[in-house]
N, C-alpha and C. Protein backbone atom coordinates (compact mmCIF):
# COMPACT_ATOMS: atom_id res chain seq x y z
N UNK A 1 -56.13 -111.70 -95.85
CA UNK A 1 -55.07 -112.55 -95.33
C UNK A 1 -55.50 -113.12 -93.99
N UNK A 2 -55.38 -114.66 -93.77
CA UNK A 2 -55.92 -115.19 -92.45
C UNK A 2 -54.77 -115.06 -91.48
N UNK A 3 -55.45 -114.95 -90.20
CA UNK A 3 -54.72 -114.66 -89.55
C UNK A 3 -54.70 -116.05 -88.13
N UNK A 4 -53.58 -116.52 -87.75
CA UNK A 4 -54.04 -117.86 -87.18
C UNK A 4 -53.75 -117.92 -85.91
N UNK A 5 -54.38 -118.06 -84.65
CA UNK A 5 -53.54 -117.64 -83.76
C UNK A 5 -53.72 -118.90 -82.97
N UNK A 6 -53.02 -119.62 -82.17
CA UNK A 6 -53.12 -121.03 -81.50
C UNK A 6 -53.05 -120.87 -80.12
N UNK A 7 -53.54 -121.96 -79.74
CA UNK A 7 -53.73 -121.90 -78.04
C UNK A 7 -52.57 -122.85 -77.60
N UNK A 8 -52.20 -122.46 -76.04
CA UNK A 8 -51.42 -123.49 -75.65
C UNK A 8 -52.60 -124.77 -75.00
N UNK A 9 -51.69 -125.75 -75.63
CA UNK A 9 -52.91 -126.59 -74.52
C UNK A 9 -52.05 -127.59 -73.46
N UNK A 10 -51.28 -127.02 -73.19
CA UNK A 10 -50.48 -127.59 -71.89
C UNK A 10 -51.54 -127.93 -71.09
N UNK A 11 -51.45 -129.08 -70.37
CA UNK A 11 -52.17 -128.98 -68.98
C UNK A 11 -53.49 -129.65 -69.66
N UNK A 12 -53.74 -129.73 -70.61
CA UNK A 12 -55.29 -129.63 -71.19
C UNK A 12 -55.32 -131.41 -71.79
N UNK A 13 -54.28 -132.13 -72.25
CA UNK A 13 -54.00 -133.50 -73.05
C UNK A 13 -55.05 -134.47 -72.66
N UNK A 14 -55.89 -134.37 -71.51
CA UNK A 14 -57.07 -135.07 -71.29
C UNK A 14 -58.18 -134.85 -71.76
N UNK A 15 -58.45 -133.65 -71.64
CA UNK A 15 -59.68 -133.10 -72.67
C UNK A 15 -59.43 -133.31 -74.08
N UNK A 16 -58.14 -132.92 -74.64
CA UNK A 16 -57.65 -132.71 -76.02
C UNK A 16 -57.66 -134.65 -76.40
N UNK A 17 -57.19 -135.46 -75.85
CA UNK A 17 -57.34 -136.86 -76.07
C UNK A 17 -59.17 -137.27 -76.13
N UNK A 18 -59.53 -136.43 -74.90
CA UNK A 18 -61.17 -137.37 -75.07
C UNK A 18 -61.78 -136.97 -76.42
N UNK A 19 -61.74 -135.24 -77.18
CA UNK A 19 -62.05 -134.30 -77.97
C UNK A 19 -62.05 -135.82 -79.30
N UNK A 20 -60.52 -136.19 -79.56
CA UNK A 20 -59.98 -136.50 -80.40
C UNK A 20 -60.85 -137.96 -80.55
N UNK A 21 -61.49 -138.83 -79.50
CA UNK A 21 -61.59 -140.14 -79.48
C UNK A 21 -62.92 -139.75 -79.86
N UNK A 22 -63.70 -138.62 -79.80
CA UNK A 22 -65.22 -138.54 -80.16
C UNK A 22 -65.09 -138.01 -81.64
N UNK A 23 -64.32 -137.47 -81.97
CA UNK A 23 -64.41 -136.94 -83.23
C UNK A 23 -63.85 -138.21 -84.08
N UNK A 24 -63.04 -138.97 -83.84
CA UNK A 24 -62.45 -140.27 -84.45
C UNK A 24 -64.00 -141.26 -84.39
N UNK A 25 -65.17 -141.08 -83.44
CA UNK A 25 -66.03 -142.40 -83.38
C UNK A 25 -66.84 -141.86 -84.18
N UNK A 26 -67.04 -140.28 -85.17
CA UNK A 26 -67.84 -140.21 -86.09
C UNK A 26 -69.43 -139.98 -85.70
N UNK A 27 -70.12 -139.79 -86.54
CA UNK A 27 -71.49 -139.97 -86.11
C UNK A 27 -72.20 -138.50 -85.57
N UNK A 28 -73.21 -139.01 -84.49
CA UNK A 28 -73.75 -138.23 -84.02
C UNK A 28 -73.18 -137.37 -82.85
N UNK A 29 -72.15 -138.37 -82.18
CA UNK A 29 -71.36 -137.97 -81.09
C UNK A 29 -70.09 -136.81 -81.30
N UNK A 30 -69.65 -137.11 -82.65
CA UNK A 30 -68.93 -135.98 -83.35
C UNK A 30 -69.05 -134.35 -83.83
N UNK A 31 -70.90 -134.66 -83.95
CA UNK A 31 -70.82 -133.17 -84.32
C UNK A 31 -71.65 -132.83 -83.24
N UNK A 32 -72.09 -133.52 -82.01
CA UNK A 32 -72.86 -132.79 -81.15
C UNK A 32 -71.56 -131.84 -80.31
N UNK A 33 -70.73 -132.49 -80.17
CA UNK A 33 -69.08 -132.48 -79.35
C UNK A 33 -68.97 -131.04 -80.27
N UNK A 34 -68.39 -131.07 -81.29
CA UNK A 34 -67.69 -130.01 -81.98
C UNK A 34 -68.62 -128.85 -82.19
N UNK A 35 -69.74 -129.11 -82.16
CA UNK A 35 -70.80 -127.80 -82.49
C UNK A 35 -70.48 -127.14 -81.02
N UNK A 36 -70.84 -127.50 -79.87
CA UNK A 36 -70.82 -127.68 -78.59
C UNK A 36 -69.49 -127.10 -78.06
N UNK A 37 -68.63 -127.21 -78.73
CA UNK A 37 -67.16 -126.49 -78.30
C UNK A 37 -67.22 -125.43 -79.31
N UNK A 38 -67.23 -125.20 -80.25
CA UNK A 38 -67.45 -124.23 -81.36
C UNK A 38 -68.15 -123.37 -80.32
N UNK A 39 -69.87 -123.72 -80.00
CA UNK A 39 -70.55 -122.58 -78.96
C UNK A 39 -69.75 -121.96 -77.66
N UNK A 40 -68.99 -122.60 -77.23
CA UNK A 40 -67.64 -122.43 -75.98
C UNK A 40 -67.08 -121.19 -75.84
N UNK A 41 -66.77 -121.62 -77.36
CA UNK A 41 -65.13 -120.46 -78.19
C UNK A 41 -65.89 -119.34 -78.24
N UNK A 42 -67.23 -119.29 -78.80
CA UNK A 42 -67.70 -118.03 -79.36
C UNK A 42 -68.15 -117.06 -78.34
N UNK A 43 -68.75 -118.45 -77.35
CA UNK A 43 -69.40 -117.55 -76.18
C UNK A 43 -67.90 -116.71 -75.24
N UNK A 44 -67.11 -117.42 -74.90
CA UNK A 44 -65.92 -117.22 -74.39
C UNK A 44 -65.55 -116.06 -74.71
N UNK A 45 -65.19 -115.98 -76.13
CA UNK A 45 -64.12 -115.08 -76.67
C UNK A 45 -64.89 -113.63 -76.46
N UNK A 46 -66.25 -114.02 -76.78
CA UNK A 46 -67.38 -112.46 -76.73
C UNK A 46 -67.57 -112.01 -75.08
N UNK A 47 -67.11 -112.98 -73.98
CA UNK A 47 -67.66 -112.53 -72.80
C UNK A 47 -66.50 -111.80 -72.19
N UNK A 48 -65.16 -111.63 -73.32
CA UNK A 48 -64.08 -110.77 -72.95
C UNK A 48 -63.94 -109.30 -73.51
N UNK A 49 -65.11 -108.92 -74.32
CA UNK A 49 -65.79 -107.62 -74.20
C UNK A 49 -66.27 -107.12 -72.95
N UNK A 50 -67.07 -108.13 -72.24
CA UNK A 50 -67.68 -107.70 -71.44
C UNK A 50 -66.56 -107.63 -69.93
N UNK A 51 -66.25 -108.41 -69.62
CA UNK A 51 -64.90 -108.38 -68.66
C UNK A 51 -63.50 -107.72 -69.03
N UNK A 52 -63.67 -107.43 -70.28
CA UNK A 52 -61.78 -106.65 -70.52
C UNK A 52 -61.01 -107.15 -69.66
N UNK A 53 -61.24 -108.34 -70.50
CA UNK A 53 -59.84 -108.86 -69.84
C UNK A 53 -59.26 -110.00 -71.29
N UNK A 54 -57.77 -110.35 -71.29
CA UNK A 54 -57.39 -111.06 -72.33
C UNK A 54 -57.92 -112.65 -71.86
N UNK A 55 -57.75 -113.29 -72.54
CA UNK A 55 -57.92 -114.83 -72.16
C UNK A 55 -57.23 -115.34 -70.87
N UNK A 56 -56.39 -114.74 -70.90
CA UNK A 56 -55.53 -114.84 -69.67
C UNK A 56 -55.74 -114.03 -68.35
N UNK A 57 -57.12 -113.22 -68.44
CA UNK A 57 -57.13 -112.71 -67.35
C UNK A 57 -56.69 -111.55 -66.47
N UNK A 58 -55.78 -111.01 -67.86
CA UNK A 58 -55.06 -109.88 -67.51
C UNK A 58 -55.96 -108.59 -68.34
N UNK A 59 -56.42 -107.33 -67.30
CA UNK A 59 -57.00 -106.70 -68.03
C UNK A 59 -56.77 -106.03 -68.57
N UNK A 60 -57.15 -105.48 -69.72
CA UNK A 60 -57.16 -104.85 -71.13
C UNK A 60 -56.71 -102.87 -70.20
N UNK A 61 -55.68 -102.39 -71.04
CA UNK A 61 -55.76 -100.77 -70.91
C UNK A 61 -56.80 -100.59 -71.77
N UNK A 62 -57.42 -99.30 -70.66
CA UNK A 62 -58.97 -98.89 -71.23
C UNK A 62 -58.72 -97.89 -72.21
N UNK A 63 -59.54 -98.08 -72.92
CA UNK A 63 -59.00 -96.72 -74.14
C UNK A 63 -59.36 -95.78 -74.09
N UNK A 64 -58.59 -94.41 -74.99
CA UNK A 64 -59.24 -93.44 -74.56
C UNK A 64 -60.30 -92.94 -74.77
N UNK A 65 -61.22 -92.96 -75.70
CA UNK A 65 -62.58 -92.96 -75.91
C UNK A 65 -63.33 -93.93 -74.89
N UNK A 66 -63.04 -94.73 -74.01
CA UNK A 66 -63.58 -95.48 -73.33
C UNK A 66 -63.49 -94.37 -71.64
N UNK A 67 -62.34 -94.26 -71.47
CA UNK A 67 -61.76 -92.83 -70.34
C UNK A 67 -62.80 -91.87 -70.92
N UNK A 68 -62.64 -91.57 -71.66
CA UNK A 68 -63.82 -89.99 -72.11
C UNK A 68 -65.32 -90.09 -72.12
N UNK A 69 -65.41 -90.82 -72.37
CA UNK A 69 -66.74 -91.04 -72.91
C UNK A 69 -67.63 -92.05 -71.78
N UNK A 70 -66.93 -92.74 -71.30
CA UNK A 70 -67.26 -93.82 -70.81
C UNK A 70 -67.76 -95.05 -71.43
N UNK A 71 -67.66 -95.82 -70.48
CA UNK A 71 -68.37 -97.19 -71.76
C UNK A 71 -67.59 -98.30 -71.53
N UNK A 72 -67.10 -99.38 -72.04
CA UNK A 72 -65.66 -99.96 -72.53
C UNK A 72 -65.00 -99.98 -73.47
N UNK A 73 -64.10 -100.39 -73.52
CA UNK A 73 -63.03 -100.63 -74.90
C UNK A 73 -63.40 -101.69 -75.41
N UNK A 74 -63.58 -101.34 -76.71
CA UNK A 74 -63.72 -102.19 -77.89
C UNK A 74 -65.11 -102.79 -77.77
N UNK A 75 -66.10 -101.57 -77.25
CA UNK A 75 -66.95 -101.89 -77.36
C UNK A 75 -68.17 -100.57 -77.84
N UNK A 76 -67.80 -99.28 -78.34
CA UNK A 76 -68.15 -98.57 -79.04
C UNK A 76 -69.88 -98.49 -79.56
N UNK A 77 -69.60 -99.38 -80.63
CA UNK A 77 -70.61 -99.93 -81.29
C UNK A 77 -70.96 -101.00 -81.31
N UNK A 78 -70.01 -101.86 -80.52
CA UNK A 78 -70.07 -103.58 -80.60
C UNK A 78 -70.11 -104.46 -81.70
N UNK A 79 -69.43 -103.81 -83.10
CA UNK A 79 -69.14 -104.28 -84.38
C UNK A 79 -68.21 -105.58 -84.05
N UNK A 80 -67.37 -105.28 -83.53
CA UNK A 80 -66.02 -106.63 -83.37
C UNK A 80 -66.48 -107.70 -82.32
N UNK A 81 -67.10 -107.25 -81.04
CA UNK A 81 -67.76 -108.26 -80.69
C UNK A 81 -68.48 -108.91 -81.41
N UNK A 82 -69.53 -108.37 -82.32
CA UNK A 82 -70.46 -109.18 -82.96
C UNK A 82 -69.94 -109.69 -84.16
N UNK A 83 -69.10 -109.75 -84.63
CA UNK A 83 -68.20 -109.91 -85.56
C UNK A 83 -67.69 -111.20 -85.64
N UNK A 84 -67.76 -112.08 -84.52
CA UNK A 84 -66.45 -113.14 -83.48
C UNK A 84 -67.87 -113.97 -84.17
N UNK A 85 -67.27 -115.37 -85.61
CA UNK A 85 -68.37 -116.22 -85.42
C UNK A 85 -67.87 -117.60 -85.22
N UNK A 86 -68.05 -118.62 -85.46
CA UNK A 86 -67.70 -119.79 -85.42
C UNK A 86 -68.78 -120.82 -86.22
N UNK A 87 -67.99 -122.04 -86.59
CA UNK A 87 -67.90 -122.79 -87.64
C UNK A 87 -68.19 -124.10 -87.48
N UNK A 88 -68.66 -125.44 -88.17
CA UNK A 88 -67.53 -126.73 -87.68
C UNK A 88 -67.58 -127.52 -88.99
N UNK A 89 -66.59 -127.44 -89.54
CA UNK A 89 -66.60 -128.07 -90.76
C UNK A 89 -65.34 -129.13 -90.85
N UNK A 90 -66.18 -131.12 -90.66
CA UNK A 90 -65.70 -131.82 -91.05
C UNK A 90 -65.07 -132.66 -89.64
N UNK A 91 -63.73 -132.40 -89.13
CA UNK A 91 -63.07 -132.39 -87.75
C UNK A 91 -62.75 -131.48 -86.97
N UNK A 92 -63.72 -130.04 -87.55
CA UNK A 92 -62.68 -128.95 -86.96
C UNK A 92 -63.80 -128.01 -86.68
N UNK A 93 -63.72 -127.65 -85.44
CA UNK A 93 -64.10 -126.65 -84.82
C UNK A 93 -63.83 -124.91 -84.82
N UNK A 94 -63.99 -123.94 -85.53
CA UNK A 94 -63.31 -122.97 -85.61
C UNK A 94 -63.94 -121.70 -84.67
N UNK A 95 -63.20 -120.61 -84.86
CA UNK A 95 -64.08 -119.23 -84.62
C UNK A 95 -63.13 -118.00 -85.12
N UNK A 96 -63.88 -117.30 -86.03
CA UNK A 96 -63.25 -116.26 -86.20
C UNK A 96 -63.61 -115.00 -86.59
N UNK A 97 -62.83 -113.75 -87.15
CA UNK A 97 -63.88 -112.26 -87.13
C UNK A 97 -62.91 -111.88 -88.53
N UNK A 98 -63.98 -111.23 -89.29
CA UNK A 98 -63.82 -110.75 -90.75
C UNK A 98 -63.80 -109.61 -90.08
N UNK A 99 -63.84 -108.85 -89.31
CA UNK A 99 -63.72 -107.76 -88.73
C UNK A 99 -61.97 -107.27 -89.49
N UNK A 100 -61.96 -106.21 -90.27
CA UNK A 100 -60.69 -105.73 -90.92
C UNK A 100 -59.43 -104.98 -89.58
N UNK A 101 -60.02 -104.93 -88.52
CA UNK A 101 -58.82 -103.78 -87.39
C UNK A 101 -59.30 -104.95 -86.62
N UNK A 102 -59.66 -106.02 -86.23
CA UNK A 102 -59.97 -107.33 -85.41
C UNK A 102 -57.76 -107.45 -84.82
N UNK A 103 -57.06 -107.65 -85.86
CA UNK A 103 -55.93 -108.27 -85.41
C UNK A 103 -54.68 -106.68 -84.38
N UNK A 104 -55.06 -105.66 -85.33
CA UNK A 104 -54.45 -104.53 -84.60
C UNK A 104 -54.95 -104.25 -82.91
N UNK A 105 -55.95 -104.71 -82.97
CA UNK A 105 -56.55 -104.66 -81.39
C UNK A 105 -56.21 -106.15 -80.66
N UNK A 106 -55.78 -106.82 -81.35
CA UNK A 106 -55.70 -108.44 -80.94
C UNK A 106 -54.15 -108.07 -80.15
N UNK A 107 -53.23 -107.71 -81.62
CA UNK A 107 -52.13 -107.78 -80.82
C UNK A 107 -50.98 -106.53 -81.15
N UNK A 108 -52.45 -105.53 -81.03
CA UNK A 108 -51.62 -104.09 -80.82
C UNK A 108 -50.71 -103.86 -81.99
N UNK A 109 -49.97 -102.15 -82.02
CA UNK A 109 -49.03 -101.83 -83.17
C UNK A 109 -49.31 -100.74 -82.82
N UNK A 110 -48.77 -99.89 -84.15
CA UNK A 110 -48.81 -98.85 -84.31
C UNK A 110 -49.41 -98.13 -85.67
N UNK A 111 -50.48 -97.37 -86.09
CA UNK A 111 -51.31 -96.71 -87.27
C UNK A 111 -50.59 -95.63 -88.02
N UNK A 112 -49.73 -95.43 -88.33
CA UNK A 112 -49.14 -94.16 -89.16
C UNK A 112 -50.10 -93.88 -90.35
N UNK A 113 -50.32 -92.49 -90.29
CA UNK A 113 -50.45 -91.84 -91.74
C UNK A 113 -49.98 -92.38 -92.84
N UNK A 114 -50.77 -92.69 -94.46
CA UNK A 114 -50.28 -93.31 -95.08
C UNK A 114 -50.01 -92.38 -96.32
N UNK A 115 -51.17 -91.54 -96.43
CA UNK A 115 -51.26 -90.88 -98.01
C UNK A 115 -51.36 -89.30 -97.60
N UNK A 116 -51.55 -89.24 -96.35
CA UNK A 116 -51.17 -87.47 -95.73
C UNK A 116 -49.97 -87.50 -95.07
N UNK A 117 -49.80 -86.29 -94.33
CA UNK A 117 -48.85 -85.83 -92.94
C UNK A 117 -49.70 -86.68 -92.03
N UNK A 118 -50.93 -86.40 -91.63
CA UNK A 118 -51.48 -87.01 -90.11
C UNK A 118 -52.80 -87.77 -90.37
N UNK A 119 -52.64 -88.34 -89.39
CA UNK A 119 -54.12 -88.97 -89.30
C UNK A 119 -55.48 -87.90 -88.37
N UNK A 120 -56.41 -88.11 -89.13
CA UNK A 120 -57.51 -87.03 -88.42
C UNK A 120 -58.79 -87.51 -87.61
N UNK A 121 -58.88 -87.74 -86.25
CA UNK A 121 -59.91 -88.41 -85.69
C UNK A 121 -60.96 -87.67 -84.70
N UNK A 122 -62.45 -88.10 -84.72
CA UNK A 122 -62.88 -87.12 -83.61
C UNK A 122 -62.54 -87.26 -82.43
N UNK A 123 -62.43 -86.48 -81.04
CA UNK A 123 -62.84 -86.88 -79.67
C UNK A 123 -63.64 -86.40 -79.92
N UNK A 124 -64.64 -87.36 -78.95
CA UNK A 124 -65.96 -87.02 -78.50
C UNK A 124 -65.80 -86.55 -76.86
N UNK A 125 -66.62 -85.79 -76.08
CA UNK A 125 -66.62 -86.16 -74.66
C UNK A 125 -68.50 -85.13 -74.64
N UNK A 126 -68.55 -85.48 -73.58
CA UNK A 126 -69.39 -84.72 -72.71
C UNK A 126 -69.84 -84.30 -71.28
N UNK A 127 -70.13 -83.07 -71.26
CA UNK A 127 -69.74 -82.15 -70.30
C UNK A 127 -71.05 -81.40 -69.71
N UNK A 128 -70.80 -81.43 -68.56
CA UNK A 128 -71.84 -80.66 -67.89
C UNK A 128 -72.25 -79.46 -67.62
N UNK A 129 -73.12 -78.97 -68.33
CA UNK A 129 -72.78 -77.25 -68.18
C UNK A 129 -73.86 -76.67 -66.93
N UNK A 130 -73.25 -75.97 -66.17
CA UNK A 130 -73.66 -75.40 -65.11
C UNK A 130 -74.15 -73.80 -65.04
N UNK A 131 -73.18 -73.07 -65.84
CA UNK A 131 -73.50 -71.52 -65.58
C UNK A 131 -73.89 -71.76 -67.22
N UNK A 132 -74.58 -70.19 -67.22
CA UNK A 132 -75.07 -69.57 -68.79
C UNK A 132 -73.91 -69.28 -69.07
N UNK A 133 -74.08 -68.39 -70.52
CA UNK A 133 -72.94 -68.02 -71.37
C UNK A 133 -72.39 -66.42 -70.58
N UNK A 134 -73.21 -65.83 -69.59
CA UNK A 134 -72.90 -64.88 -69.22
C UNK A 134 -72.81 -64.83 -67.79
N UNK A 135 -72.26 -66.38 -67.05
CA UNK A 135 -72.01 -66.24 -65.81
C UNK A 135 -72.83 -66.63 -65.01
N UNK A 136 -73.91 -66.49 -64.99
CA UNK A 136 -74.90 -66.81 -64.17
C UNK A 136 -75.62 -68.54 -63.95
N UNK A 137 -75.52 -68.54 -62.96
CA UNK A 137 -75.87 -70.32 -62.71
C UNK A 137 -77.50 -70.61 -63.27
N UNK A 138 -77.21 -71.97 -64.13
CA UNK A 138 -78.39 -72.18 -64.72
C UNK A 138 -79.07 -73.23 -63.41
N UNK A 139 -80.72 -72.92 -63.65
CA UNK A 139 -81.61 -73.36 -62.80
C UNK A 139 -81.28 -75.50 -63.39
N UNK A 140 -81.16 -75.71 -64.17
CA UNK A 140 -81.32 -76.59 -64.00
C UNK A 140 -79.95 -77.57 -65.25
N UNK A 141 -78.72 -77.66 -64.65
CA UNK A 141 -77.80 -78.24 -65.33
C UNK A 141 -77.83 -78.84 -66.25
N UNK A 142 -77.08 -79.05 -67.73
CA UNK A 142 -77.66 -79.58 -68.68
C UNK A 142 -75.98 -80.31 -69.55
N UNK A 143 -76.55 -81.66 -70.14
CA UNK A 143 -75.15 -82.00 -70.78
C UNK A 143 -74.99 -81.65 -72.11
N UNK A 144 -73.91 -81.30 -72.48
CA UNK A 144 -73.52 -81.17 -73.95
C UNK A 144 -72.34 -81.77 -73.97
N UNK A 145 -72.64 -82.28 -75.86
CA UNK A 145 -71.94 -83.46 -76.45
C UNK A 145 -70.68 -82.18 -77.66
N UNK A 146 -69.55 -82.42 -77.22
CA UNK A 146 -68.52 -81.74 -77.73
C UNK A 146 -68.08 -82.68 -78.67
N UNK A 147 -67.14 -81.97 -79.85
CA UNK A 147 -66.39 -83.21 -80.98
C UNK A 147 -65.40 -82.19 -81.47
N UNK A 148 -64.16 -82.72 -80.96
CA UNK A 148 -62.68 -81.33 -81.27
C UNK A 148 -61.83 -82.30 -81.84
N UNK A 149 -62.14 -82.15 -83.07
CA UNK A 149 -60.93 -83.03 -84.69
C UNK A 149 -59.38 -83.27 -83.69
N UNK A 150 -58.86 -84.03 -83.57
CA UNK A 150 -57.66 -83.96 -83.42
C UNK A 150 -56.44 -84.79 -84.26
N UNK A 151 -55.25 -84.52 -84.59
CA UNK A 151 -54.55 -84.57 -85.58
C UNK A 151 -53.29 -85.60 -85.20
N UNK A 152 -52.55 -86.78 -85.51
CA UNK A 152 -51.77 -87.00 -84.78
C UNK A 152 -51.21 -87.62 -86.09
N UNK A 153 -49.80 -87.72 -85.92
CA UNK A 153 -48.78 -88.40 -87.01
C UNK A 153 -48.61 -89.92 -87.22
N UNK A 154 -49.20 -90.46 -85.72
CA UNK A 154 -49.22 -91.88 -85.54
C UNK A 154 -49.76 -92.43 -84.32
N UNK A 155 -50.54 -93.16 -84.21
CA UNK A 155 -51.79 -93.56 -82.77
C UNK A 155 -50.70 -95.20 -82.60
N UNK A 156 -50.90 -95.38 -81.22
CA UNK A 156 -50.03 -96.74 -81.12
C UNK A 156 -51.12 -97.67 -79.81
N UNK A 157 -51.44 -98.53 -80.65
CA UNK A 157 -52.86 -99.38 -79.84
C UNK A 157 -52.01 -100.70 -79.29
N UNK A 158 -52.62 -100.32 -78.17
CA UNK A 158 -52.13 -101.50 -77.05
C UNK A 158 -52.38 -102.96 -77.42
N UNK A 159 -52.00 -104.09 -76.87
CA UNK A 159 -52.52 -105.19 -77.37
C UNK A 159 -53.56 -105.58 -76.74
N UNK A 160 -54.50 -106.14 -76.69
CA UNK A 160 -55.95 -106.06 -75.54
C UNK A 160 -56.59 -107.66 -76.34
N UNK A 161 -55.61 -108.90 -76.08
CA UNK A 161 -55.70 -110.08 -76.71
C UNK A 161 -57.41 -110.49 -76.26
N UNK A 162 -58.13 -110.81 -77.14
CA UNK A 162 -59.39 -111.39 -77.13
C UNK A 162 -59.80 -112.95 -77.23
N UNK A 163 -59.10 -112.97 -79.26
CA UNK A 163 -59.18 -114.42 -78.85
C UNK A 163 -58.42 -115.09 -78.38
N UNK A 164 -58.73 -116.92 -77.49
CA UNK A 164 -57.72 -118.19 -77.32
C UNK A 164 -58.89 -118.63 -76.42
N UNK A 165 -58.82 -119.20 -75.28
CA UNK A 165 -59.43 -120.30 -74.68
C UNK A 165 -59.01 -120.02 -73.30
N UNK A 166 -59.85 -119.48 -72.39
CA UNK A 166 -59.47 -118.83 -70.96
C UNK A 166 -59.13 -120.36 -70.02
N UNK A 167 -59.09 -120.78 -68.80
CA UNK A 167 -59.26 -121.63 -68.21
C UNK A 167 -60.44 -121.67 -68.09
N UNK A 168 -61.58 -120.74 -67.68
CA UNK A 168 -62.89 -121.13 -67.64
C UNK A 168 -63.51 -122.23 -68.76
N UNK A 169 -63.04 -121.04 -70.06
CA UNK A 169 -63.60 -121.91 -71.73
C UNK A 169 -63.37 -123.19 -71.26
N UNK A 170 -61.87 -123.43 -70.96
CA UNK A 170 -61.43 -125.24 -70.81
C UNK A 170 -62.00 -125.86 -70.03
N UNK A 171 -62.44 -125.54 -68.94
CA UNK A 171 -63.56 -126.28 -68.03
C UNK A 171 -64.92 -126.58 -68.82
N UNK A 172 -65.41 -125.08 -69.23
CA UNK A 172 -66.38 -125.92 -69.68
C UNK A 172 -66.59 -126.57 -70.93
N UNK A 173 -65.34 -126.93 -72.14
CA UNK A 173 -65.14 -127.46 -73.13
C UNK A 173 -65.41 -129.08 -72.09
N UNK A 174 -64.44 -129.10 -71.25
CA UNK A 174 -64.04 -130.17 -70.63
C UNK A 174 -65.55 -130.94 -70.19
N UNK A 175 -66.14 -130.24 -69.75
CA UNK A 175 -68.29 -130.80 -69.67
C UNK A 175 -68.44 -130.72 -70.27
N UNK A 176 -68.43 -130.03 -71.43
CA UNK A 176 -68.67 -130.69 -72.92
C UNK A 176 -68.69 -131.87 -73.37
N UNK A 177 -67.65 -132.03 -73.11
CA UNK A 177 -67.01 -133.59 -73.44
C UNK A 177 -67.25 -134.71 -72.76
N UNK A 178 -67.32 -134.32 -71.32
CA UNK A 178 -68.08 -135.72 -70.66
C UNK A 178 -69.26 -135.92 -70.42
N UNK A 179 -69.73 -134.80 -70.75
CA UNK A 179 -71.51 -134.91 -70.94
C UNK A 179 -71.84 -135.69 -72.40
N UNK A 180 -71.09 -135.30 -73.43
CA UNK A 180 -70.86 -135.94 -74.72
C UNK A 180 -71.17 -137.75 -73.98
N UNK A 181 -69.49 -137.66 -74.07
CA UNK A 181 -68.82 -139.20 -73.47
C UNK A 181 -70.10 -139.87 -72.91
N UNK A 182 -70.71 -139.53 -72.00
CA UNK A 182 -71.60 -140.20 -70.64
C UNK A 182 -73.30 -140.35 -71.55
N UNK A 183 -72.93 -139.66 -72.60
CA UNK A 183 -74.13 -139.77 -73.27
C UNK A 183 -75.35 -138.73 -72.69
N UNK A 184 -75.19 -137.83 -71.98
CA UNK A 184 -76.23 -137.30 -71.29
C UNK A 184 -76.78 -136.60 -72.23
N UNK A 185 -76.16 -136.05 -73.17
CA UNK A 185 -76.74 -135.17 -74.28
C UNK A 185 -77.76 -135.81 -75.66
């Protein structure tokens, strides 16, 4: 099931008018423009892994495997980042993630148990061990990697919005377009 999510483009009707007059003149100027914003979206949307922050700038609650473990959120394995692709087929510029838990992290909910009592997940953490098993301080400190099953009836994931179009993206959609326009490209 697609999932569609739209940008506001208040504020934006100059860019969104020039967008429209290059894609209306066809040609070569059409798909250099739309490939070119397509690269925008993709780069954009992926550099909010790296900043946790939503499009808007507001940052993401860190998760708890991200608290434990360290690292960032929603960035684990970096499946969903790498996941985020983009398109341009015809007049249209797209980007999007076949990623299946892509929209529960987009815009949060809640996971209940479906076919048990609970849901069963690892924590991971790791820990520094200092003394031996019998008290005595070890010469030279060492880490170990712990994993304690834990059981819960229902996990409730924050919303931590990824994709839309930051103000940055729109700036530089916006050189996009007049580098297009001016022919520099």
């Amino acid at each position: 099931m697609p999932i569609v999510i739209r940008c506001d483009v208040r504020g934006q009707e100059g860019v969104i008018e020039a967008i429209k007059a290059l894609v209306d003149a066809g040609g070569a100027a059409r798909g250099k423009t739309l490939r070119a914003i397509r690269d925008v979206m993709v780069e954009g949307i992926r550099s909010r892994f790296k900043t946790q922050t939503s499009p808007d700038g507001i940052p993401w609650k860190p998760s708890l495997r991200a608290r434990v473990e360290g690292g960032r959120t929603l960035v684990d394995k970096g499946l969903l980042r790498n996941s985020i692709m983009g398109a341009v087929n015809g007049n249209i510029a797209s980007v999007w993630t076949a990623s299946i838990y892509s929209a529960i992290h987009h815009f949060g909910g809640i996971i209940r148990a479906k076919n048990k009592p609970y849901l069963w997940f690892p924590m991971r953490a790791t820990v520094k061990v200092v003394t031996s098993a019998r008290g005595g301080m070890l010469k030279k400190p060492r880490r170990v990697s712990l994993t304690r099953w834990v059981r819960l009836k229902q996990v409730t994931i924050p919303a931590r919005p990824y994709m839309g179009l930051s103000e940055f993206d729109w700036a530089k959609i916006t050189q996009v377009v007049d580098t297009v326009r001016l022919g520099v490209v």
